[in-house]
Protein backbone atom coordinates (compact mmCIF):
# COMPACT_ATOMS: atom_id res chain seq x y z
CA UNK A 1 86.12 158.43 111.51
CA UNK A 2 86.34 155.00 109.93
CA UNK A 3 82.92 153.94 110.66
CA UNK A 4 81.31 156.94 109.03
CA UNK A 5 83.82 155.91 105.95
CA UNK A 6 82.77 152.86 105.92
CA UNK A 7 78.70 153.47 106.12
CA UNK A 8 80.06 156.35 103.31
CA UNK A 9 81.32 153.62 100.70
CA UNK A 10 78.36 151.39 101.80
CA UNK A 11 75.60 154.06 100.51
CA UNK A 12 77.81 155.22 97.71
CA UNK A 13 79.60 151.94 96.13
CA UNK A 14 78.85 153.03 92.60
CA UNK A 15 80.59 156.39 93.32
CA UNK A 16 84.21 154.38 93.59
CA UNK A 17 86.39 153.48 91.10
CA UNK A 18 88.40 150.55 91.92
CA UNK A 19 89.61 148.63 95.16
CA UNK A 20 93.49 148.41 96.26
CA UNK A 21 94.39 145.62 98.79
CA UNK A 22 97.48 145.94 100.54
CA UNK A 23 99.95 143.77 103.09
CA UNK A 24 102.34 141.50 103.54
CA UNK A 25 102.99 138.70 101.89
CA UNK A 26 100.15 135.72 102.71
CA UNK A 27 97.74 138.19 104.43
CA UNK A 28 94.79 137.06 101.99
CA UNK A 29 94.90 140.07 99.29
CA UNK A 30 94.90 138.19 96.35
CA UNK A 31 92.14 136.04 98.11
CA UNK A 32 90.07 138.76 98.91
CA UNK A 33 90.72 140.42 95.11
CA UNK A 34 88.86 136.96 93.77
CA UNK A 35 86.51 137.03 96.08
CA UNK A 36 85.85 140.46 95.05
CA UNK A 37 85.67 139.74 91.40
CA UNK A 38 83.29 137.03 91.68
CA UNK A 39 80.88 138.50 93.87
CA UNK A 40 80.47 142.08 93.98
CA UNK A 41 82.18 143.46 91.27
CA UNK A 42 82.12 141.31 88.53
CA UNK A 43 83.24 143.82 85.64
CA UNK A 44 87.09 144.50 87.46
CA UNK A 45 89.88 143.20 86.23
CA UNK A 46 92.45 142.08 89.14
CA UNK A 47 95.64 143.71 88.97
CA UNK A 48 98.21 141.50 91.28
CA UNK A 49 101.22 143.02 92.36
CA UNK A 50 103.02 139.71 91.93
CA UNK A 51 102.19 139.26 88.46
CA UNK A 52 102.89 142.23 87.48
CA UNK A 53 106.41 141.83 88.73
CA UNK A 54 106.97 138.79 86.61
CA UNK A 55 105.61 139.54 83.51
CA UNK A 56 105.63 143.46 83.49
CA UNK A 57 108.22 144.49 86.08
CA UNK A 58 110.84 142.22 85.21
CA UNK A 59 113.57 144.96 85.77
CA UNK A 60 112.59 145.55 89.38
CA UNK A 61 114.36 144.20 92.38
CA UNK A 62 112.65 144.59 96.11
CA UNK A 63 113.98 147.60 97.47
CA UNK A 64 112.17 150.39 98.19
CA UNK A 65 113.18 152.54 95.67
CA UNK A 66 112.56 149.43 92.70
CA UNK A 67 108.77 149.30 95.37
CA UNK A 68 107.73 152.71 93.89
CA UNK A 69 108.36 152.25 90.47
CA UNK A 70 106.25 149.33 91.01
CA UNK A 71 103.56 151.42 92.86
CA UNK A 72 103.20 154.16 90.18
CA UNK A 73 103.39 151.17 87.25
CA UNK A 74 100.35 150.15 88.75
CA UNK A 75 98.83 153.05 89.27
CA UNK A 76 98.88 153.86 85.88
CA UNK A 77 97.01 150.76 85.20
CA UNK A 78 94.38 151.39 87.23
CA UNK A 79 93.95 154.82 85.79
CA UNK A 80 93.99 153.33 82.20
CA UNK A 81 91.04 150.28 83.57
CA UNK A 82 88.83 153.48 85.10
CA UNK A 83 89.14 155.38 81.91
CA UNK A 84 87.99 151.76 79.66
CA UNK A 85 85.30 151.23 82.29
CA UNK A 86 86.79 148.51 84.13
CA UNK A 87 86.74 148.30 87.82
CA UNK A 88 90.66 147.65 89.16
CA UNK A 89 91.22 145.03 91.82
CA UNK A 90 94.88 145.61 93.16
CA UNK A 91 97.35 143.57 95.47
CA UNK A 92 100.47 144.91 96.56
CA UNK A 93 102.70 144.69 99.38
CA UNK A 94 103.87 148.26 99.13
CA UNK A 95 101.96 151.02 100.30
CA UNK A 96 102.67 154.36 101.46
CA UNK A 97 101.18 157.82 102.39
CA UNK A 98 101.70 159.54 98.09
CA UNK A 99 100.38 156.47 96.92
CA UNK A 100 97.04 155.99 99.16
CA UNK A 101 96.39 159.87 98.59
CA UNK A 102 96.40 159.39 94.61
CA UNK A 103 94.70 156.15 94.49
CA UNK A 104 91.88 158.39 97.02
CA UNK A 105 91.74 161.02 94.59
CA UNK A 106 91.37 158.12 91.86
CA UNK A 107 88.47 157.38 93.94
CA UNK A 108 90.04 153.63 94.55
CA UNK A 109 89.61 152.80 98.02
CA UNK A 110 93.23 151.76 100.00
CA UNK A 111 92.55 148.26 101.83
CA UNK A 112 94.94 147.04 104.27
CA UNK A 113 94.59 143.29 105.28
CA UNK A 114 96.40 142.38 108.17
CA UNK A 115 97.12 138.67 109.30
CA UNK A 116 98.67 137.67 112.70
CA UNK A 117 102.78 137.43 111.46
CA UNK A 118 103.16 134.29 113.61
CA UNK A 119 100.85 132.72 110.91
CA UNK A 120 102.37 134.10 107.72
CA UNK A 121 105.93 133.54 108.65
CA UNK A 122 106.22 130.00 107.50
CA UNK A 123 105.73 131.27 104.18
CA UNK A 124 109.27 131.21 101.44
CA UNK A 125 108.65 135.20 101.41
CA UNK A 126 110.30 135.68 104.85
CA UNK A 127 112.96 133.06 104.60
CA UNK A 128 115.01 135.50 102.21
CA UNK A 129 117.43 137.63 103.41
CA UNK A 130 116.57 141.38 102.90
CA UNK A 131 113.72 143.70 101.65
CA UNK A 132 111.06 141.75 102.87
CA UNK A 133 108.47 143.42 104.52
CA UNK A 134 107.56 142.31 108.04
CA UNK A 135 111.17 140.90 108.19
CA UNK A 136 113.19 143.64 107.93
CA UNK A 137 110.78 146.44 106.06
CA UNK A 138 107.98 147.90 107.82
CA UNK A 139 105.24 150.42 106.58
CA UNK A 140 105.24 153.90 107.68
CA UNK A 141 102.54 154.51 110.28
CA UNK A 142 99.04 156.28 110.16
CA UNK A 143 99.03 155.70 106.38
CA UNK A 144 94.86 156.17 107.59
CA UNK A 145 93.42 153.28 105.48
CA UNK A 146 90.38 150.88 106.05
CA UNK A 147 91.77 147.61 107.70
CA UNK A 148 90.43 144.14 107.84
CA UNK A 149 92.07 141.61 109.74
CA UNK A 150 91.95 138.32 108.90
CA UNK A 151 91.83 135.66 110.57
CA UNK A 152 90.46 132.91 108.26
CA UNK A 153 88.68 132.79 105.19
CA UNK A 154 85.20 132.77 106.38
CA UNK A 155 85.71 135.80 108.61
CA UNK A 156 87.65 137.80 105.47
CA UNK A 157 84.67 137.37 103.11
CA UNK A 158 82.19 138.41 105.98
CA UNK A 159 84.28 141.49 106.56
CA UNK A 160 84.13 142.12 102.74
CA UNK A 161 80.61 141.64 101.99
CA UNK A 162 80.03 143.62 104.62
CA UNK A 163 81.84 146.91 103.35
CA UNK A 164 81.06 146.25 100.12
CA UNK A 165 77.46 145.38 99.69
CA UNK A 166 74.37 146.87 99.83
């Protein structure tokens, strides 16, 4: 089912509207949003869940409820970039099943990046003590979205040249 998605966005990459990369913290989405933007779809505009916490989302804290205020924030955004012609890049760690469904029907493709934990978990993120997810938040399951894993840079890019061009 995944692989005739994939070959699907392949053929039709003009037909979407925007890319939405999601995981936990260090996984390589705001890596693979630049990448993105320089490459393949140089008229987007990255939209980075972390930024938009600290200069939009001040108000928000981490939990799950303050995590879907976020989400639909940036949905919003995207839906405002589509409607001005830009192409949205997203990062977030949040995701869930309401979310990926809209951002579908937005035509904006739902991107998980996954990255081994044992690698990640060095990272400030997961030294705090609650809401952080892969510490002591997990996603819900069979959220059914294309996933890369990465394992290093080279291998990331590969994977997203590879869905995303020609």
């Amino acid at each position: 089912m995944k692989e005739k998605f994939m070959m699907n966005l392949k053929k039709n990459k003009k037909l979407i509207n925007g890319v939405w990369f999601y995981g936990l913290s260090g996984s390589g989405k705001t890596t693979s949003s630049k990448y993105l933007k320089k490459n393949i779809f140089k008229n987007a505009l990255i939209l980075d869940g972390d930024l938009i916490r600290k200069y939009i989302s001040i108000d928000l804290g981490y939990d799950i409820k303050d995590r879907l205020i976020q989400l639909r924030r940036i949905v919003g955004l995207c839906k405002i970039c589509i409607d001005s012609g830009i192409f949205p890049i997203c990062s977030t760690v949040y995701m869930n099943k309401k979310a990926i469904n809209d951002l579908k029907k937005m035509k904006i493709i739902p991107i998980k990046i996954h990255r081994d934990f044992n690698e990640i978990k060095k990272f400030k993120i997961y030294k705090l003590k609650k809401n952080v997810f892969g510490k002591d938040l997990n996603y819900n399951k069979n959220l059914n979205e294309v996933l890369i894993t990465n394992k290093n840079k080279k291998n990331l890019f590969k994977d997203l040249k590879n869905i995303f061009s020609k």
